[in-house]
Each structure stands twice: as structure tokens, then as C-alpha cells.
Protein backbone atom coordinates (compact mmCIF):
# COMPACT_ATOMS: atom_id res chain seq x y z
CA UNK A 1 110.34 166.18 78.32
CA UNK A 2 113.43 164.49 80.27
CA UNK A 3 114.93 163.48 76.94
CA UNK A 4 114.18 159.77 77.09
CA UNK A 5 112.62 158.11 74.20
CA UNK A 6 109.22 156.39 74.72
CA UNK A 7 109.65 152.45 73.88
CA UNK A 8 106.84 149.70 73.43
CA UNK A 9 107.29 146.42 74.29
CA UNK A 10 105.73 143.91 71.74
CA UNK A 11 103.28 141.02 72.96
CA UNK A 12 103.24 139.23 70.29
CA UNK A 13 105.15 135.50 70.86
CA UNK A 14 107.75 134.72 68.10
CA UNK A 15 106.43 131.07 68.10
CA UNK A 16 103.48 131.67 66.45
CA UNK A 17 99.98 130.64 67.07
CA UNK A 18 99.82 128.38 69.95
CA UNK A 19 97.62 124.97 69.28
CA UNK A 20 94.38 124.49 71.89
CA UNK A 21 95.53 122.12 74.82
CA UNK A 22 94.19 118.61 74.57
CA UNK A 23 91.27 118.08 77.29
CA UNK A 24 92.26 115.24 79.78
CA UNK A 25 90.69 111.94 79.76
CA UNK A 26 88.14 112.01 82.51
CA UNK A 27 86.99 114.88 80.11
CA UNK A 28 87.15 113.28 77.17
CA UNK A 29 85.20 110.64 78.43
CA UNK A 30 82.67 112.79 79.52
CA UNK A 31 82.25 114.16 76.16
CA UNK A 32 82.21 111.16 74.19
CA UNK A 33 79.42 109.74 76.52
CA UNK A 34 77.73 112.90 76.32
CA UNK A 35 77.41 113.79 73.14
CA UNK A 36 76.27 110.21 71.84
CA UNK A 37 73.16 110.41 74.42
CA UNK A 38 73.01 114.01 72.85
CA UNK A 39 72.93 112.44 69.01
CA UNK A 40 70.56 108.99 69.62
CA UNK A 41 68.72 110.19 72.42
CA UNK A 42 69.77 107.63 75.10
CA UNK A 43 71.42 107.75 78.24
CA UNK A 44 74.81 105.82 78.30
CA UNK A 45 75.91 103.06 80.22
CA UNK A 46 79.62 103.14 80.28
CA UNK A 47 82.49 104.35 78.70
CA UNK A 48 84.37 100.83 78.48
CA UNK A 49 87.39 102.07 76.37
CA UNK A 50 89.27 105.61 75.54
CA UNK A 51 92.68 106.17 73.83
CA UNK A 52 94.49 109.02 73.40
CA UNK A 53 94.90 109.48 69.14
CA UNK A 54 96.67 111.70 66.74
CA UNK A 55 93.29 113.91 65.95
CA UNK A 56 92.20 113.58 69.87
CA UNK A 57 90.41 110.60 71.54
CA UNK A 58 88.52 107.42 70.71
CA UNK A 59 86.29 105.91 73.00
CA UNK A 60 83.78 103.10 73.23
CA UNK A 61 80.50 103.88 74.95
CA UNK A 62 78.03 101.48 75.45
CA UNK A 63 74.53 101.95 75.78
CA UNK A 64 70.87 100.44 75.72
CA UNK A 65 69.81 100.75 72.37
CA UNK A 66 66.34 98.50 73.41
CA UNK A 67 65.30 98.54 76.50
CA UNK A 68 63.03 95.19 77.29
CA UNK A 69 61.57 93.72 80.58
CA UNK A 70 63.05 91.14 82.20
CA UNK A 71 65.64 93.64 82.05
CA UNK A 72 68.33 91.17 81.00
CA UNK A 73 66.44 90.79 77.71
CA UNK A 74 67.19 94.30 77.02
CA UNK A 75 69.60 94.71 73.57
CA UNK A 76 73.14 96.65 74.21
CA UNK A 77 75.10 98.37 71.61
CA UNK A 78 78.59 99.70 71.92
CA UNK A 79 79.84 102.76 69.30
CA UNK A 80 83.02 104.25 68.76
CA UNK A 81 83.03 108.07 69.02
CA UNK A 82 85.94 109.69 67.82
CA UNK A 83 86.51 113.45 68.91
CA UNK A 84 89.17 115.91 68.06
CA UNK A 85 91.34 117.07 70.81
CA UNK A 86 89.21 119.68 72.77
CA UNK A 87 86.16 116.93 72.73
CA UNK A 88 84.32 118.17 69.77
CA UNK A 89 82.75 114.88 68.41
CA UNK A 90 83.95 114.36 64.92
CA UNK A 91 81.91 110.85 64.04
CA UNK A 92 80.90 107.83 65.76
CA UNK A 93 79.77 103.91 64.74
CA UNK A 94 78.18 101.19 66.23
CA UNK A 95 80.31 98.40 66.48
CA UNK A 96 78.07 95.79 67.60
CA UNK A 97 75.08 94.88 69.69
CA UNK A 98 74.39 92.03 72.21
CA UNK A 99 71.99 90.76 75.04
CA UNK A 100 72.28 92.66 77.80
CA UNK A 101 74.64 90.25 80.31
CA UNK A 102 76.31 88.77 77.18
CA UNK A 103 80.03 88.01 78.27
CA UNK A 104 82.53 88.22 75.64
CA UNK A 105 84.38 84.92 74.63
């Protein structure tokens, strides 16, 4: 032995556990859209909202809920789908549904 003492250096962070980094947005959209098709078994038309929120992100997807020919007959709904802030989906709820090429007033 050369006389020197053996010393370990600790990895362990004095801040404590670190919190999971929030996903971005073109994730979170991604997620919201995606897991609604996954849930009601539709595909999705559009994301037409997302904000950023305490829990993680709220977005409004819309989608056809009844799909009718001419096509413009077809019945729209758009849902809220709230996720936490990796993109796990943590509820949705239809807001409202309308004719497919229905302009808001």
C-alpha cells in the first residue's frame, strides 16, 4: 500500500428526485390525437387547439364521429383530451358536434 486512503465519490444529487421533462407540443399533439383514435376507434382530423397546463396539455381534436355520403353530410365532433405532462392521456370529452363544413359564428 502507498499509504493513501481509498475515497468514493457519491452520485447521488442533493436536489432530490428530478421531475420527468414535459414532452414538447408537436408531441403532445401527437399524443392527444393519437390516443383518442386509440379510445373511439376513429382516425382524427385535426388537432385545432393545444395549451400548455399545470398537469400537462389540453388539446382539442376533432374528428368524424359519422361518416355520411355526400361527404359534407358527414357529422364532426370535437373533444378535449387532457394529458399529464409526458402525454399520458388522463380524460377526454366531447364538446360538441356539427355538420361537417359548419363555420362557427
Amino acid at each position: 500500500m502507498d499509504g493513501k486512503m481509498a475515497t468514493t465519490e457519491s452520485t447521488e444529487s442533493t436536489e432530490g428526485p428530478r421531475e420527468p421533462q414535459r414532452i414538447g407540443a408537436p408531441a403532445a399533439m401527437r399524443h392527444a390525437a393519437g390516443q383518442l383514435a386509440q379510445l373511439l376507434g376513429r382516425e382524427p382530423g385535426a388537432v385545432s387547439a393545444l395549451k400548455a397546463t399545470d398537469e400537462g396539455w389540453s388539446a382539442d381534436v376533432e374528428l368524424v364521429e359519422i361518416e355520411r355520403v355526400p361527404d359534407t353530410a358527414s357529422v364532426m365532433a370535437s373533444y378535449r383530451v387532457q394529458l399529464d405532462a409526458q402525454g399520458e392521456l388522463l380524460g377526454y370529452e366531447r364538446l360538441r358536434r356539427y355538420a361537417r363544413g359548419q363555420l362557427d359564428r
